[in-house]
N, C-alpha and C. Protein backbone atom coordinates (compact mmCIF):
# COMPACT_ATOMS: atom_id res chain seq x y z
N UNK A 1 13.46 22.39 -1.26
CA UNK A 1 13.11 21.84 0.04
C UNK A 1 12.90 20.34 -0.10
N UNK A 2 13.40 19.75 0.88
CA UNK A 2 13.25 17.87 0.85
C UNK A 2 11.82 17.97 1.73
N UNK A 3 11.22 16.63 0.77
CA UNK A 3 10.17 16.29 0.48
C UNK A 3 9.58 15.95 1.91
N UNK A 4 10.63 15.27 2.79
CA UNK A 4 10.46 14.55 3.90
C UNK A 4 10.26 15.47 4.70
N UNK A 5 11.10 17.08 4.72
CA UNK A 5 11.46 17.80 5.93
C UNK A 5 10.52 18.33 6.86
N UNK A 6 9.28 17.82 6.63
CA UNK A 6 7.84 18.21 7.83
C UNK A 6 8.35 16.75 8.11
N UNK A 7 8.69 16.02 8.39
CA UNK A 7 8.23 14.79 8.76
C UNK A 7 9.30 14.09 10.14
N UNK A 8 10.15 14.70 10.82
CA UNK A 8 10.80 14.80 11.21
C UNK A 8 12.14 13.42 11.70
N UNK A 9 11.86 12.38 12.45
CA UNK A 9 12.51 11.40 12.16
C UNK A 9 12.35 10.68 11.22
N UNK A 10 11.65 10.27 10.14
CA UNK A 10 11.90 10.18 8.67
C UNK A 10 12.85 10.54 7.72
N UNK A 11 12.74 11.96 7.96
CA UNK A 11 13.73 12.70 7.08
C UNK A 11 15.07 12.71 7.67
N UNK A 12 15.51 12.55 8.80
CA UNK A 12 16.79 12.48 9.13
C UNK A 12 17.25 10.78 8.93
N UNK A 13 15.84 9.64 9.24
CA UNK A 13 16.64 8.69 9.04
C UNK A 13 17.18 8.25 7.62
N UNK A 14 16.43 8.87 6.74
CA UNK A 14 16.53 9.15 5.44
C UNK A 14 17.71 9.22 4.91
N UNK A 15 17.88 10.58 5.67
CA UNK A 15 19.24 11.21 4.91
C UNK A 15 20.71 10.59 6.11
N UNK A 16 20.19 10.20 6.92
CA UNK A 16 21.24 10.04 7.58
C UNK A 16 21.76 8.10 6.77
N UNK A 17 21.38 7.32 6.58
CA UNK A 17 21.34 5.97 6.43
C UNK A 17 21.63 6.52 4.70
N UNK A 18 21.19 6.94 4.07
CA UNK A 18 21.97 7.36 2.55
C UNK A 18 23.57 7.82 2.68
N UNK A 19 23.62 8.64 3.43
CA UNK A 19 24.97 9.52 3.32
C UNK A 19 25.80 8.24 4.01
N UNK A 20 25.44 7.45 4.74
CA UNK A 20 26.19 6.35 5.59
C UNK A 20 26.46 5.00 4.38
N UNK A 21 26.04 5.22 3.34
CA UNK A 21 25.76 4.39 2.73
C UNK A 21 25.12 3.26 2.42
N UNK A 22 24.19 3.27 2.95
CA UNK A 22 23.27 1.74 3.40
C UNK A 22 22.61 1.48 2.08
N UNK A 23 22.49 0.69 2.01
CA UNK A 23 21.07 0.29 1.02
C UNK A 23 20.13 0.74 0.80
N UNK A 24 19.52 1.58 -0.11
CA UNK A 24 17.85 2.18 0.09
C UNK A 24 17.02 0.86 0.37
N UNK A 25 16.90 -0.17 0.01
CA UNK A 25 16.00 -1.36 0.57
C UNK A 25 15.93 -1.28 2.09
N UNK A 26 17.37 -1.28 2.80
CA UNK A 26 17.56 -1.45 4.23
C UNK A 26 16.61 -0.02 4.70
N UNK A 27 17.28 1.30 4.26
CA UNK A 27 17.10 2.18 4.78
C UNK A 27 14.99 2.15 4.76
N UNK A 28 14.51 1.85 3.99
CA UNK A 28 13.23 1.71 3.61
C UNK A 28 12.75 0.77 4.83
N UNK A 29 13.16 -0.51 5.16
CA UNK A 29 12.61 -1.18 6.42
C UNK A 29 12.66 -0.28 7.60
N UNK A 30 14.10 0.05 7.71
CA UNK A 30 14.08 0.79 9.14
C UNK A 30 13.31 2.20 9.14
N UNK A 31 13.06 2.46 8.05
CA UNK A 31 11.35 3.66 8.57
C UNK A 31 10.04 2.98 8.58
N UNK A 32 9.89 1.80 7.70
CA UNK A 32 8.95 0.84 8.16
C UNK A 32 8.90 0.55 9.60
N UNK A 33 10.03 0.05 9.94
CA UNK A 33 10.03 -0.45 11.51
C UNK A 33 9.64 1.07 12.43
N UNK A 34 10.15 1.98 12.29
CA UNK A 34 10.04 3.01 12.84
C UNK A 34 8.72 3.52 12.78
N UNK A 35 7.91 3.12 11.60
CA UNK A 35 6.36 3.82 11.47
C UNK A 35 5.93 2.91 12.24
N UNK A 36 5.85 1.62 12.17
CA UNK A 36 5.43 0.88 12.89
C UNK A 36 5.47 0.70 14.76
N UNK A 37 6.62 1.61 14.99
CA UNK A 37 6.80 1.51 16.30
C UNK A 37 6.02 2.68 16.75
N UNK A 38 6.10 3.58 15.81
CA UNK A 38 5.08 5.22 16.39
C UNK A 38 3.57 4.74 16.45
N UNK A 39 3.15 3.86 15.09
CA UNK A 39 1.62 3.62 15.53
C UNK A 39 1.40 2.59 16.59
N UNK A 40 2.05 1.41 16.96
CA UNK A 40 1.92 0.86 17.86
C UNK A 40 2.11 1.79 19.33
N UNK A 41 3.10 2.53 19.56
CA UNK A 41 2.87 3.19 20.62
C UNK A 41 1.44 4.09 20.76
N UNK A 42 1.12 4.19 19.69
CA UNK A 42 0.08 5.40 19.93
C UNK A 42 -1.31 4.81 19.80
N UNK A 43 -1.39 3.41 19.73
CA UNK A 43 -2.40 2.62 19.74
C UNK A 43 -2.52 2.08 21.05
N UNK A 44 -1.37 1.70 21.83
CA UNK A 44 -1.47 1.25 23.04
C UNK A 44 -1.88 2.23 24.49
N UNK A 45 -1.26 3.50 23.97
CA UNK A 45 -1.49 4.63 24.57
C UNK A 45 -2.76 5.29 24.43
N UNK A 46 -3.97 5.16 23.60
CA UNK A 46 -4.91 5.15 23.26
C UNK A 46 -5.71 4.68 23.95
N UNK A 47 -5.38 2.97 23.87
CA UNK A 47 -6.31 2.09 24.60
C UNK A 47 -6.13 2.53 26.26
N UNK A 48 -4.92 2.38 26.78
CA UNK A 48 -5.00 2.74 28.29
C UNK A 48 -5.68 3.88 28.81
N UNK A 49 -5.84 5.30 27.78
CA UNK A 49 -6.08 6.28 27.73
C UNK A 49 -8.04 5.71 28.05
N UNK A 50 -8.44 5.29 26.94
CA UNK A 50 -9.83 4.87 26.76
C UNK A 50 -9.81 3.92 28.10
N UNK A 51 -9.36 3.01 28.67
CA UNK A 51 -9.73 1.81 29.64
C UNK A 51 -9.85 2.56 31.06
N UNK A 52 -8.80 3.41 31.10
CA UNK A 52 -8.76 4.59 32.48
C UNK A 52 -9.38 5.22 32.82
N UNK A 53 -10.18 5.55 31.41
CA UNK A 53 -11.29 7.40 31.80
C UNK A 53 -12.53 6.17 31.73
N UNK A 54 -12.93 5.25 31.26
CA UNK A 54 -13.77 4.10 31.29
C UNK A 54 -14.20 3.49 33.00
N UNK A 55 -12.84 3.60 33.32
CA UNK A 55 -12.50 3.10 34.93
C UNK A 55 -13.10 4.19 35.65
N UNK A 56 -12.98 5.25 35.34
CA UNK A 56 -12.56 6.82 36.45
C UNK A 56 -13.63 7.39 36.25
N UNK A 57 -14.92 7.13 35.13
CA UNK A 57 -15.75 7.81 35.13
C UNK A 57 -17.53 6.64 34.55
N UNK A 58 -16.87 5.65 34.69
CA UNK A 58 -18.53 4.68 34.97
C UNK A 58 -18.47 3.90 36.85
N UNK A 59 -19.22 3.44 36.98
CA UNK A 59 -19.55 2.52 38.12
C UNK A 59 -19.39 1.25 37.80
N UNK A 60 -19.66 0.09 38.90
CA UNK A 60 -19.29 -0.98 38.37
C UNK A 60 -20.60 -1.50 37.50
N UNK A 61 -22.01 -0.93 37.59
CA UNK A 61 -23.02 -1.06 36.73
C UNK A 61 -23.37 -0.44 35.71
N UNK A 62 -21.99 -0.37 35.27
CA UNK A 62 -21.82 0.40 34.43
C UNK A 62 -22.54 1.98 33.52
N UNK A 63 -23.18 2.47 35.04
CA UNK A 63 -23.64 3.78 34.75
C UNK A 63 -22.76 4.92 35.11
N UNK A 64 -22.64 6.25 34.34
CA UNK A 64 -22.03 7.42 34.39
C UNK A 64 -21.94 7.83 36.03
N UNK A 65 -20.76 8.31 36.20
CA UNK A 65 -20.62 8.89 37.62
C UNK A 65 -20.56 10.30 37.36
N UNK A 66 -21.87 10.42 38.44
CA UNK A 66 -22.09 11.98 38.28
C UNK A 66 -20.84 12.90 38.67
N UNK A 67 -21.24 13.88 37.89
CA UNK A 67 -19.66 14.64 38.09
C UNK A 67 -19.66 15.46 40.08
N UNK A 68 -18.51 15.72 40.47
CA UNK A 68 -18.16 15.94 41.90
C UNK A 68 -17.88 14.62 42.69
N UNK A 69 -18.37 13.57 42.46
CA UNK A 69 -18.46 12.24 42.88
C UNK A 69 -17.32 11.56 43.16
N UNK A 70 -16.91 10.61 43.99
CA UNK A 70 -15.42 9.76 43.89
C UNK A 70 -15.74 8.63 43.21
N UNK A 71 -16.95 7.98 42.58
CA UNK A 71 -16.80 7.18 41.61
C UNK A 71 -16.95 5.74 42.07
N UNK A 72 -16.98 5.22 43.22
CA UNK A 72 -16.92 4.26 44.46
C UNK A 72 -18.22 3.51 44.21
């Protein structure tokens, strides 16, 4: 079993950029770039996640809105 194969676009860009012949140096950035693009998405998606329910569930004095409430 390949080492990668839980890992899912990894392991294909892996094997796909070897069999194509690329460079392992090259092929090594572009999963760099690629890890890098999954944690940045999931960092940004995080924060909006946190700033929204922040929005949707304090007041502007910044106390808890009781639950049933529109939050206003």
């Amino acid at each position: 079993m390949h080492p990668f194969s839980g890992h899912g676009i990894f392991a294909r860009a892996l094997t796909g950029l070897i069999l194509a012949g690329v460079d392992p140096l090259d092929d090594a950035l572009v999963q760099v770039a690629i890890l890098f693009l999954i944690l940045g998405s999931a960092a940004i998606t995080g924060t909006v996640v946190v700033l929204a329910g922040a929005a949707r569930f304090m007041t502007a004095d910044h106390r808890l809105v009781p639950p049933g409430s529109t939050g206003s």
